[in-house]
C-alpha atoms as a PDB file:
ATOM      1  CA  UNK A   1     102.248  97.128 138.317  1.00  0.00           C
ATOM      2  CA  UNK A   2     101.080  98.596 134.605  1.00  0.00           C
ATOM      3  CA  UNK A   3      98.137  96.069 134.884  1.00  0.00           C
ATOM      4  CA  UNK A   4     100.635  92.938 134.026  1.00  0.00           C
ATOM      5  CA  UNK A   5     100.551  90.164 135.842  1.00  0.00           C
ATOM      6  CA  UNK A   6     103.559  88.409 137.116  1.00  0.00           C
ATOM      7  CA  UNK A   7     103.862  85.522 134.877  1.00  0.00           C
ATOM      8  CA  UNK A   8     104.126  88.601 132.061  1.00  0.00           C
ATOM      9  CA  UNK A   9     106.650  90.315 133.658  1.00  0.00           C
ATOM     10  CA  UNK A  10     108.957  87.397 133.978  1.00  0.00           C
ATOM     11  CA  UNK A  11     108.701  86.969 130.045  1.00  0.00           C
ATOM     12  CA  UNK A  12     109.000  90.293 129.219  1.00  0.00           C
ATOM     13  CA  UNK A  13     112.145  90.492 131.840  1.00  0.00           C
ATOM     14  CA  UNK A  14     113.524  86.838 129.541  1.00  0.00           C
ATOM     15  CA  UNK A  15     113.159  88.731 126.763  1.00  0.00           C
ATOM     16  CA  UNK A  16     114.943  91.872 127.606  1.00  0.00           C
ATOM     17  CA  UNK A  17     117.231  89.782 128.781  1.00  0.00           C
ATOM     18  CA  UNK A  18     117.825  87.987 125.422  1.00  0.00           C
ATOM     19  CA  UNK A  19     117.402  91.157 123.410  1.00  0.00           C
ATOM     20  CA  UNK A  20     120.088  93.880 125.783  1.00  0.00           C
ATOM     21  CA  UNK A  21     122.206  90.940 126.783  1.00  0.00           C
ATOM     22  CA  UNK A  22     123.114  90.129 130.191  1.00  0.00           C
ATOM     23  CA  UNK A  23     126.164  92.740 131.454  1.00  0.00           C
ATOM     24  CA  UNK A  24     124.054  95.531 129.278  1.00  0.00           C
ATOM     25  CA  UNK A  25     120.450  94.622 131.156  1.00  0.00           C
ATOM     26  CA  UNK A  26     120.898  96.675 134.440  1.00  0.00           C
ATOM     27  CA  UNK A  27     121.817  99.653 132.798  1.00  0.00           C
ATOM     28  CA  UNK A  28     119.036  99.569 130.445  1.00  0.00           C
ATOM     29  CA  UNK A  29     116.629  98.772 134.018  1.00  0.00           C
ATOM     30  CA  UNK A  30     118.681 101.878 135.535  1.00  0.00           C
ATOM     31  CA  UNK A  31     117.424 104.199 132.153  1.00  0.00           C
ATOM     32  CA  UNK A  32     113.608 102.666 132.372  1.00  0.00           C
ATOM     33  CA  UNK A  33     113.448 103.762 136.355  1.00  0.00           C
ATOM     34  CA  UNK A  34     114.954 106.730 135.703  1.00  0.00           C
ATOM     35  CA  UNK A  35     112.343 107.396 132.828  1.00  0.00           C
ATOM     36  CA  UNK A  36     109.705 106.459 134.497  1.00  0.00           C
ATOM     37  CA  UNK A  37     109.986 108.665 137.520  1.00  0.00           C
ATOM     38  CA  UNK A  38     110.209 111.848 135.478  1.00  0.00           C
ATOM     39  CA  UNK A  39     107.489 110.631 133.574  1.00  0.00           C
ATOM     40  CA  UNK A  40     105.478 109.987 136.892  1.00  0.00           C
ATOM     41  CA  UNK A  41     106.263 113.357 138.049  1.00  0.00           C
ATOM     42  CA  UNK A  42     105.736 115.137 134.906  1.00  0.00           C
ATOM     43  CA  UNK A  43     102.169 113.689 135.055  1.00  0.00           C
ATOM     44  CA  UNK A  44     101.681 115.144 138.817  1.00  0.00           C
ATOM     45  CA  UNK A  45     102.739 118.396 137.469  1.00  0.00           C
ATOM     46  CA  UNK A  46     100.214 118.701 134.999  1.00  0.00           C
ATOM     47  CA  UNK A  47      98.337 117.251 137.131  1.00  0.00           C
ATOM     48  CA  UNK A  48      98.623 119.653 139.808  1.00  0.00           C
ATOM     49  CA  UNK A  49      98.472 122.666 137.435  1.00  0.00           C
ATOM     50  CA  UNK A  50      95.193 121.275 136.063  1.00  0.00           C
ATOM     51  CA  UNK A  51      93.747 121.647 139.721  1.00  0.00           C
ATOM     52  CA  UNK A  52      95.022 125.021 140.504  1.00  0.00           C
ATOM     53  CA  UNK A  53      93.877 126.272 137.611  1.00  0.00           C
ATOM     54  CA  UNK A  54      90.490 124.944 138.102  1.00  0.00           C
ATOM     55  CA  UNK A  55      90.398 126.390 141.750  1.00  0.00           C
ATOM     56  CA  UNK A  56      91.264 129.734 140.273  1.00  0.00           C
ATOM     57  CA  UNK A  57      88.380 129.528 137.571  1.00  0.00           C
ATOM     58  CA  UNK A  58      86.534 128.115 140.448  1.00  0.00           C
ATOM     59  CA  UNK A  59      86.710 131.173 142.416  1.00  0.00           C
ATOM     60  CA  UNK A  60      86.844 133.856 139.694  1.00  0.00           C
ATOM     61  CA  UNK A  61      83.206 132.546 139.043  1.00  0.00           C
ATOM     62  CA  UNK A  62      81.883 132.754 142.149  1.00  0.00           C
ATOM     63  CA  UNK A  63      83.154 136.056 142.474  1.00  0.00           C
ATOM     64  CA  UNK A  64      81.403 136.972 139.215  1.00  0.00           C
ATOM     65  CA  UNK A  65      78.581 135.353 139.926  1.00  0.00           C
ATOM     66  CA  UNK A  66      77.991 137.018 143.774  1.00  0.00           C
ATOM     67  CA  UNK A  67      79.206 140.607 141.160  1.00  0.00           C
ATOM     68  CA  UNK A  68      76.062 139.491 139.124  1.00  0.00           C
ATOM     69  CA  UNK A  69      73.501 138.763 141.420  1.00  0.00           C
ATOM     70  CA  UNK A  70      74.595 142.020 143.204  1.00  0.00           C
ATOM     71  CA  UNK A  71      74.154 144.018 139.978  1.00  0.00           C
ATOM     72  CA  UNK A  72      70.986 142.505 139.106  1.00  0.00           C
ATOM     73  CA  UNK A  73      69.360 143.149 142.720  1.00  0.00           C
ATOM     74  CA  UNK A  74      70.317 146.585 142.605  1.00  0.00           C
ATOM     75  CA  UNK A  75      68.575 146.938 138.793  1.00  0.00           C
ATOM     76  CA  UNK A  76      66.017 145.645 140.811  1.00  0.00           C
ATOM     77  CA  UNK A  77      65.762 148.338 143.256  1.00  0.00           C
ATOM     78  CA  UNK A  78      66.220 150.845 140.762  1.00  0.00           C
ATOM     79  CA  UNK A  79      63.095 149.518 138.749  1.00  0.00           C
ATOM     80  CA  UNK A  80      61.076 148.774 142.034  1.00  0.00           C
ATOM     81  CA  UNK A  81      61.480 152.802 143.573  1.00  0.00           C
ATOM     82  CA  UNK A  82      60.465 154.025 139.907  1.00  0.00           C
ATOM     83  CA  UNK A  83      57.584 152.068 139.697  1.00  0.00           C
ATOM     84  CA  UNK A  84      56.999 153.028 143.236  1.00  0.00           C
ATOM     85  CA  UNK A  85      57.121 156.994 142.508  1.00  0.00           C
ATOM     86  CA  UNK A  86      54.647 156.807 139.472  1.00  0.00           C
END
């Protein structure tokens, strides 16, 4: 969990501990959860938005693209019947 290993989180639970006092140290775990989790699905939001949005540029690209090479192969016909007719 956050790359800490256990022995870490025991100290850094000792400390809260000593810091937020004993009756006041649940609470304060309650608040950190609670933080966490809307952090953690603030980040999947974005996260998720980020994707869509890159699907959607995705496929607005490939329809410009195919819009493209459809343009450019009938510029292509156009130039191949004129040089055809002279």
């Amino acid at each position: 969990m956050f790359g800490i290993s256990s022995t870490e989180f025991v100290v850094i639970l000792f400390v809260a501990l000593l810091v937020v006092g004993p009756q006041q140290l649940p609470q304060v775990l309650r608040v950190c959860g609670r933080v966490y989790r809307k952090l953690n699905r603030f980040a999947r939001n974005v996260s998720q938005v980020i994707d869509d949005t890159m699907y959607d540029a995705d496929r607005i690209a490939a329809k410009a693209e195919a819009k493209l090479n459809e343009t450019l192969a009938e510029k292509r016909e156009e130039k191949d019947e004129k040089t055809d007719g002279k």
